[in-house]
N, C-alpha and C. Protein backbone atom coordinates (compact mmCIF):
# COMPACT_ATOMS: atom_id res chain seq x y z
N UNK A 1 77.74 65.78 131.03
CA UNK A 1 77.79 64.51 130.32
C UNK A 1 76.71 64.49 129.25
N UNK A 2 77.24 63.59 128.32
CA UNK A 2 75.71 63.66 127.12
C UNK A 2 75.16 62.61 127.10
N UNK A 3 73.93 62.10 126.85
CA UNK A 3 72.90 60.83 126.78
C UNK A 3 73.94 60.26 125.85
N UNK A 4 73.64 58.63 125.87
CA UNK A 4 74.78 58.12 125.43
C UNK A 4 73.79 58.39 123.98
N UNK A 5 73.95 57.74 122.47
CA UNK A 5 73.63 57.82 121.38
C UNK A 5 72.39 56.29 121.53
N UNK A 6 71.31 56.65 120.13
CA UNK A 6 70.61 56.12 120.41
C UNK A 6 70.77 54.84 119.48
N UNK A 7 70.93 53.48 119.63
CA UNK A 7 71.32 52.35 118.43
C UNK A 7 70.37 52.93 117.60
N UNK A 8 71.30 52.63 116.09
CA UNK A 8 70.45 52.84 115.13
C UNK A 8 69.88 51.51 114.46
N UNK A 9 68.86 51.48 113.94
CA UNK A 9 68.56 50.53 113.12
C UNK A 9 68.97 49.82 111.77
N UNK A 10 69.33 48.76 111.91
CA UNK A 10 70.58 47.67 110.50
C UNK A 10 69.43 48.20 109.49
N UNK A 11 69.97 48.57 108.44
CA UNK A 11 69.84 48.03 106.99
C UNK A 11 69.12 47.63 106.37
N UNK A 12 68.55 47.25 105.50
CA UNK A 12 68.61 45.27 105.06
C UNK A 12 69.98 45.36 104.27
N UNK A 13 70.23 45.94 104.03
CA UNK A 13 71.80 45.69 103.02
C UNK A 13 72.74 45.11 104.43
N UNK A 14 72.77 45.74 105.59
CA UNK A 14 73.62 45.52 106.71
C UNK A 14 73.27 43.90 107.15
N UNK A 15 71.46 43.92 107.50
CA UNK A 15 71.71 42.42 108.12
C UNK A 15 72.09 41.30 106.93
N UNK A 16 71.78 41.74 105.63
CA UNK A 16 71.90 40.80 104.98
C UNK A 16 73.78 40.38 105.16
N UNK A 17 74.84 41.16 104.85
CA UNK A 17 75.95 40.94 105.66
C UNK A 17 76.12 40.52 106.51
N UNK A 18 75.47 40.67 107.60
CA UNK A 18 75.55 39.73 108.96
C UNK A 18 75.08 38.43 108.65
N UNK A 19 73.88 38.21 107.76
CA UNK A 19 73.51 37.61 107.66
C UNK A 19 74.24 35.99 107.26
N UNK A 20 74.94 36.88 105.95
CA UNK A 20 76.35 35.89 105.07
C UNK A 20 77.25 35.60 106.46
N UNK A 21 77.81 36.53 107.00
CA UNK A 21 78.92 36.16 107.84
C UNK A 21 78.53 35.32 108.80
N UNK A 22 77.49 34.63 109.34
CA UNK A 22 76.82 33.72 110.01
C UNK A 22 76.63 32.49 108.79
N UNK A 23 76.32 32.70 108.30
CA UNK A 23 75.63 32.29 107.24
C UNK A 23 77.17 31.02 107.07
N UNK A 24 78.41 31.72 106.62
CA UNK A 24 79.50 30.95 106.77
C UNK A 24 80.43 30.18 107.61
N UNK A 25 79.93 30.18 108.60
CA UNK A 25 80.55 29.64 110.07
C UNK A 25 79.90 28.08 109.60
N UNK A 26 78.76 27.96 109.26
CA UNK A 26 78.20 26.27 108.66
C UNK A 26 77.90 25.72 110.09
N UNK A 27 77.70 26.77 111.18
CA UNK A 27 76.87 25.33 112.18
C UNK A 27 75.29 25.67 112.27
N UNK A 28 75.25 24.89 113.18
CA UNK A 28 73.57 25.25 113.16
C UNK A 28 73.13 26.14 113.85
N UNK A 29 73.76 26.86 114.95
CA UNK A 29 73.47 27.96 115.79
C UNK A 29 73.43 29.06 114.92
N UNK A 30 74.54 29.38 114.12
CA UNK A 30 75.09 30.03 113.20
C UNK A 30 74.07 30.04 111.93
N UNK A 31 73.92 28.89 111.70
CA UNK A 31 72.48 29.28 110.61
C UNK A 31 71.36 29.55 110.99
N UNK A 32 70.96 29.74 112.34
CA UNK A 32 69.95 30.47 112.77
C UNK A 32 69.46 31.56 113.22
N UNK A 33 70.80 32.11 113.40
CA UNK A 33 71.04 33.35 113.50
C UNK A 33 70.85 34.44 111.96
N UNK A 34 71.83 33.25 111.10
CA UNK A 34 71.55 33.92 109.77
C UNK A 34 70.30 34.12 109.40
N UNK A 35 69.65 33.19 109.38
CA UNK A 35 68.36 33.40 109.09
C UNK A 35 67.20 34.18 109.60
N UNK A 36 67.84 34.72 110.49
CA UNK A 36 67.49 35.91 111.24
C UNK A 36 67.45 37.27 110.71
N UNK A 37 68.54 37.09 110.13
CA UNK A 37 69.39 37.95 109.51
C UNK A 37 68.21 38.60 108.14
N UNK A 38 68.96 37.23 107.47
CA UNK A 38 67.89 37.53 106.25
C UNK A 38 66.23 37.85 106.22
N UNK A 39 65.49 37.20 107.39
CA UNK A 39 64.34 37.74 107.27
C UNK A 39 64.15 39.13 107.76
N UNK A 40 64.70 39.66 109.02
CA UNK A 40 64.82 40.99 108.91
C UNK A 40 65.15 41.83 107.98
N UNK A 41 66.38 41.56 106.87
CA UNK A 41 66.43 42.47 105.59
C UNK A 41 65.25 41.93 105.02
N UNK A 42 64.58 41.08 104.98
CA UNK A 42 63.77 41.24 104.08
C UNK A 42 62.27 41.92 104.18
N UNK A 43 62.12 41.76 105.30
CA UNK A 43 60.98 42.86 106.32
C UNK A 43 61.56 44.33 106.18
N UNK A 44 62.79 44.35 105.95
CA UNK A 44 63.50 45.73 106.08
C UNK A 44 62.80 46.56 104.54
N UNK A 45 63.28 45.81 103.71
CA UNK A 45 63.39 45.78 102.36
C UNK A 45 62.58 44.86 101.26
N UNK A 46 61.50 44.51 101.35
CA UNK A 46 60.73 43.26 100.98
C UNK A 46 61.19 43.43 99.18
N UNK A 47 62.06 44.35 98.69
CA UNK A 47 62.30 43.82 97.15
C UNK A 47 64.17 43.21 97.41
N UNK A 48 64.22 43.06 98.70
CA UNK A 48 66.06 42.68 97.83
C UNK A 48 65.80 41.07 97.87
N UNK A 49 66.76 41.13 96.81
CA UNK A 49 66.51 39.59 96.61
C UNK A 49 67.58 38.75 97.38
N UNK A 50 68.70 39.46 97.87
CA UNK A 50 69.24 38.52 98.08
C UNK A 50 69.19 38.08 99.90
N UNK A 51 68.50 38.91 100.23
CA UNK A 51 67.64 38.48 101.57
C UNK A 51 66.85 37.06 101.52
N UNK A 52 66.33 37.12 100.36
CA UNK A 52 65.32 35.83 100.09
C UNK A 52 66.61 35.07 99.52
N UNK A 53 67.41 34.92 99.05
CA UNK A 53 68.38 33.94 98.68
C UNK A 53 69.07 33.45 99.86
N UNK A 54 69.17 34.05 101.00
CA UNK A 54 69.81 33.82 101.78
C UNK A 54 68.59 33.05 102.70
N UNK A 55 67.22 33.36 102.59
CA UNK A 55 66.62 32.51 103.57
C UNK A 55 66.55 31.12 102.61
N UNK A 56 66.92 31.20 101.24
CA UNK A 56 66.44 29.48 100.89
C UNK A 56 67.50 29.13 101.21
N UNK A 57 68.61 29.56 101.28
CA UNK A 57 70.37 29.13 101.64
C UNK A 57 70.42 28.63 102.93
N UNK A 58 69.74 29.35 104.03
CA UNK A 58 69.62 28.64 105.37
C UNK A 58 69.07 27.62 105.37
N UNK A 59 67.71 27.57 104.63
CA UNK A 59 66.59 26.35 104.80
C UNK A 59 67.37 24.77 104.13
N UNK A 60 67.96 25.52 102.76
CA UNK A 60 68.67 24.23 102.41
C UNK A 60 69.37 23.71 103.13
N UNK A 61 70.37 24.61 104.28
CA UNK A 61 71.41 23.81 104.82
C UNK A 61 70.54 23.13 106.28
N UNK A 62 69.17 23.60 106.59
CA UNK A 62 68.73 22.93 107.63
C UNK A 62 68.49 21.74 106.87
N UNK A 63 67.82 21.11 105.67
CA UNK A 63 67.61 19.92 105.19
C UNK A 63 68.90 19.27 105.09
N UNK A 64 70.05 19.73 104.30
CA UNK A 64 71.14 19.02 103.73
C UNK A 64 71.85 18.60 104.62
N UNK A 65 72.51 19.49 105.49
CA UNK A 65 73.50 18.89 106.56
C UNK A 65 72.32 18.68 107.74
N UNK A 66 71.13 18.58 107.72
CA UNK A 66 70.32 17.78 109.08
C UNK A 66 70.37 19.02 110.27
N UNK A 67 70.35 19.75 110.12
CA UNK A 67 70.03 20.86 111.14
C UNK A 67 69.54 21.02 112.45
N UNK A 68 67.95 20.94 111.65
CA UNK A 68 66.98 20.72 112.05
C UNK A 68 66.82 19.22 112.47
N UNK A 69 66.94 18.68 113.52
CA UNK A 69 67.09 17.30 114.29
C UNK A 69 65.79 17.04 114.93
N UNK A 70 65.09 18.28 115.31
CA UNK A 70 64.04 17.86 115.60
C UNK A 70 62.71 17.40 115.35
N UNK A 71 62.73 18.34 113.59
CA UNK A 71 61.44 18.14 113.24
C UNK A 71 61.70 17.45 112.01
């Protein structure tokens, strides 16, 4: 038998994709995940920009649609 394979590590081009596809579902679980997303590409990759577009894209939708309920 062989060791199974070892996960490889996303991207930032990859999480940023994950990132969008969360990113579009529009709930709030879902935008927190995204935003997950995007800060990892952007730790991945600290010049893509659209990692950072995607974390002001989350933050806006925690203000706009009320997200964030708690704070």
């Amino acid at each position: 038998k062989s060791a199974p394979a070892e996960p490889r590590q996303l991207t930032s081009y990859e999480h940023v994709l994950k990132g969008i596809w969360h990113f579009k579902k529009l709930t709030p679980q879902a935008n927190t995940v995204a935003a997950e997303h995007f800060a990892k590409a952007a730790a991945e990759f600290p010049e893509n920009a659209d990692a950072y577009r995607g974390l002001a894209n989350c933050e806006n939708n925690r203000w706009f649609f009320d997200f964030d309920r708690d704070g």
